[in-house]
Protein backbone atom coordinates (compact mmCIF):
# COMPACT_ATOMS: atom_id res chain seq x y z
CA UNK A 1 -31.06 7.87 17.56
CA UNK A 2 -28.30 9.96 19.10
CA UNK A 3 -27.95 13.75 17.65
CA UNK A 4 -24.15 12.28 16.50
CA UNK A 5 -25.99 9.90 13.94
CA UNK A 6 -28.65 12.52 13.16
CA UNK A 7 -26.07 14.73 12.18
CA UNK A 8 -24.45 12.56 10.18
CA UNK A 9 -27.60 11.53 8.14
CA UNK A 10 -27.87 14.95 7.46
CA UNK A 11 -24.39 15.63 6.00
CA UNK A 12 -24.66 12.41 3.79
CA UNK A 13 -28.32 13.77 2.79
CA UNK A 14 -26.89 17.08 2.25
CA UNK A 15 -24.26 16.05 -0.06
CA UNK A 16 -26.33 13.86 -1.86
CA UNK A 17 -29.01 16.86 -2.56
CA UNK A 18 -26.47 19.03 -3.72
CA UNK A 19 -22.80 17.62 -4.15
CA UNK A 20 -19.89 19.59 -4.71
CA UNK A 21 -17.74 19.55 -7.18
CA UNK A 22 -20.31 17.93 -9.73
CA UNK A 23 -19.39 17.43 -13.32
CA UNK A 24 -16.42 17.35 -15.40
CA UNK A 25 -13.44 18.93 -14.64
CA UNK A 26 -11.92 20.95 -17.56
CA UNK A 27 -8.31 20.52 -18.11
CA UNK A 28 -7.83 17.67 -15.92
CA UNK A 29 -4.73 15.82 -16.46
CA UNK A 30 -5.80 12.52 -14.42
CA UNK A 31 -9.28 10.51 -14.55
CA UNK A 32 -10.72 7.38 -13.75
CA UNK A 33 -13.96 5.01 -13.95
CA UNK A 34 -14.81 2.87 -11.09
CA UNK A 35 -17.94 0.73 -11.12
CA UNK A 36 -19.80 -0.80 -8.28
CA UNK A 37 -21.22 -3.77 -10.15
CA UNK A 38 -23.14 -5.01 -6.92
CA UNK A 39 -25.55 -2.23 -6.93
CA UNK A 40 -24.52 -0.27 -10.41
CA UNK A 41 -23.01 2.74 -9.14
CA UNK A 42 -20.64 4.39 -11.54
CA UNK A 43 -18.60 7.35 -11.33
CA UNK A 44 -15.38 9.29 -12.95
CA UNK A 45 -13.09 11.22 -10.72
CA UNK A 46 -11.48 14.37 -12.59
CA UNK A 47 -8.11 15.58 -10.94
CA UNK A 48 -6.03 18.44 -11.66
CA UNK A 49 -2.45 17.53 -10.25
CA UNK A 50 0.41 19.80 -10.57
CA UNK A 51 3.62 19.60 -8.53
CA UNK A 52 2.50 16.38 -6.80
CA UNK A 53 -0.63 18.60 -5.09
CA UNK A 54 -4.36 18.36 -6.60
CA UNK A 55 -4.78 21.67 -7.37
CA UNK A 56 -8.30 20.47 -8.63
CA UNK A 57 -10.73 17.82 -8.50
CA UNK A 58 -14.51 16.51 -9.66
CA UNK A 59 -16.49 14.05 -10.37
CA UNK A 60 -19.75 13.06 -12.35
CA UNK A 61 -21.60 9.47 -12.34
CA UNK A 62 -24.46 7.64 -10.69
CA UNK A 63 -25.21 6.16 -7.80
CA UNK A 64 -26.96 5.66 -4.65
CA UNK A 65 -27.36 8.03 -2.13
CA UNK A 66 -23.83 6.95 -0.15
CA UNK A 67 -22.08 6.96 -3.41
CA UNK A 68 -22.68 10.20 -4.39
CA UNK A 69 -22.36 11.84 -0.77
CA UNK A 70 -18.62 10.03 -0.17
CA UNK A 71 -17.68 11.27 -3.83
CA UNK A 72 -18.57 14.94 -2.82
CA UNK A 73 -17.11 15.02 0.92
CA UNK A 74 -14.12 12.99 -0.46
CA UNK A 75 -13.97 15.89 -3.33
CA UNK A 76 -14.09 18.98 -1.27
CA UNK A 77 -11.61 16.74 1.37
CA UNK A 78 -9.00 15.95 -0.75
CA UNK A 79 -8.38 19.30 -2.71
CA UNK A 80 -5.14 21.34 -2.26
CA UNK A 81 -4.15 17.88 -0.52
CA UNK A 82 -0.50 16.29 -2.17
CA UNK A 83 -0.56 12.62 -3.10
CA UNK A 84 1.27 11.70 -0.35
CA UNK A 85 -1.56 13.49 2.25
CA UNK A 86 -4.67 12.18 -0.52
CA UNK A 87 -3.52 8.33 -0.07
CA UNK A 88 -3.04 8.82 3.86
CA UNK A 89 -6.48 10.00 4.44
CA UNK A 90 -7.67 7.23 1.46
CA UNK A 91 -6.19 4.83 3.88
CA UNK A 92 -7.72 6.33 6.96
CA UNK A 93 -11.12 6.59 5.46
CA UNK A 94 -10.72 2.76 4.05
CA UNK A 95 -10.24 2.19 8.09
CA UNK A 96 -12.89 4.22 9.52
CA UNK A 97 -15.26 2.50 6.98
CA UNK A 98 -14.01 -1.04 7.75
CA UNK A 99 -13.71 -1.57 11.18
CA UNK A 100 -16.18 -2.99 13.96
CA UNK A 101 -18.90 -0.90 14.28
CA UNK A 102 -18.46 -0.36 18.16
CA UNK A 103 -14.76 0.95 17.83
CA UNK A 104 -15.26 4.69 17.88
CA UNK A 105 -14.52 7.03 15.01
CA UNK A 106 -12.07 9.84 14.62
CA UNK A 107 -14.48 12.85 14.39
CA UNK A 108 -11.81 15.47 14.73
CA UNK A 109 -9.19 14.28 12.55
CA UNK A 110 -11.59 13.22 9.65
CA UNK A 111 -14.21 15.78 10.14
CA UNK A 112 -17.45 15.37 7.82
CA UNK A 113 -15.67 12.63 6.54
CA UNK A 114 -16.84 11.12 9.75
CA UNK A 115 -20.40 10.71 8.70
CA UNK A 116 -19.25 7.94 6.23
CA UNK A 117 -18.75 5.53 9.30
CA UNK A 118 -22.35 4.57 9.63
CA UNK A 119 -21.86 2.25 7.18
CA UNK A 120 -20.16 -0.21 8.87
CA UNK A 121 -23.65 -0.93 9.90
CA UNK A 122 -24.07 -2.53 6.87
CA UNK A 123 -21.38 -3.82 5.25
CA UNK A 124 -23.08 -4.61 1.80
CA UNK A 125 -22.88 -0.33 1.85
CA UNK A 126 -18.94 0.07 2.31
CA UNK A 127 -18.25 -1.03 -1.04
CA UNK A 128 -20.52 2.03 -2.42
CA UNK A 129 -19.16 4.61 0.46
CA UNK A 130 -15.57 3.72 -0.78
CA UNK A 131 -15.71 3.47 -4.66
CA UNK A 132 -15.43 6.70 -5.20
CA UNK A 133 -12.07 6.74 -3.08
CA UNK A 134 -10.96 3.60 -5.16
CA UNK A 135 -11.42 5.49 -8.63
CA UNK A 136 -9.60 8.56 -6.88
CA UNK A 137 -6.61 6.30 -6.31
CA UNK A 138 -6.60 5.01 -9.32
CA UNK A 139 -6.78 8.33 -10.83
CA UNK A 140 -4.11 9.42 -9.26
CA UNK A 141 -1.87 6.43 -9.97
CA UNK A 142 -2.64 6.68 -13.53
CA UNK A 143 -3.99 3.41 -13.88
CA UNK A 144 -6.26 3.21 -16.95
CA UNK A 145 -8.21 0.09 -15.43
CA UNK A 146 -11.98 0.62 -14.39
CA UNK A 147 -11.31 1.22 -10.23
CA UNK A 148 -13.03 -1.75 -8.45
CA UNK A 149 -13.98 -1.69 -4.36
CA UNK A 150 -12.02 -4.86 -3.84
């Protein structure tokens, strides 16, 4: 294994251990469910928006080990972000996480978010590396549906 993967196990294991922003977020004025229904991760994204910039944001749920480490990196990635700079990395992240798995990944530009690109490995896992994303954006939005990783 090359010390780039290694260190990228380590940052999902990390997160997983002990993610940030853990729990409910008081005073949030947006929130959202997603479900994985494939392998029965759930999770609720807390977001404290105020002048279009997320000022604050958490999340509580379960989930596998992937689920829970993109929640936390997305977490401590998106805050202080505006909506406009939240759905542009979203949609970066969704790309990262999607493409062929010998196109190389943007390690500068996405930073630890990086780590989430050994899933494309196995593509049964992108759907539980990106729900957490999904419920974000639907928090955001203000959609009241359960968030879905289709």
């Amino acid at each position: 294994m090359s010390d780039l993967t290694d260190l990228y196990q380590e940052v999902i294991l990390d997160h997983n251990r002990r993610p940030r922003n853990f729990g409910a977020l008081e005073g949030a004025n947006r929130a959202a469910h997603g479900h994985n229904p494939l392998c029965g991760d759930k999770i609720t994204v807390y977001a404290t928006v105020d002048s279009g910039r997320i000022t604050g944001i958490s999340f509580e749920g379960s989930g596998c080990a992937i689920s829970k480490a993109s929640a936390s990196l997305m977490t401590d990635a998106v805050k202080g972000l505006d909506l406009a700079e939240a759905a542009d990395l979203f949609a970066r992240v969704q790309a990262m996480v999607t493409a062929p798995v010998d196109q190389p990944v943007e390690d500068e530009s996405l930073g630890k978010l990086a780590a989430l690109a050994g899933v494309r490995e196995f593509p049964i896992r992108v759907k539980c590396a990106t729900l957490a994303w999904h419920t974000l954006k639907a928090a955001l939005s203000g959609t009241h549906q359960t968030a879905q990783t289709e």
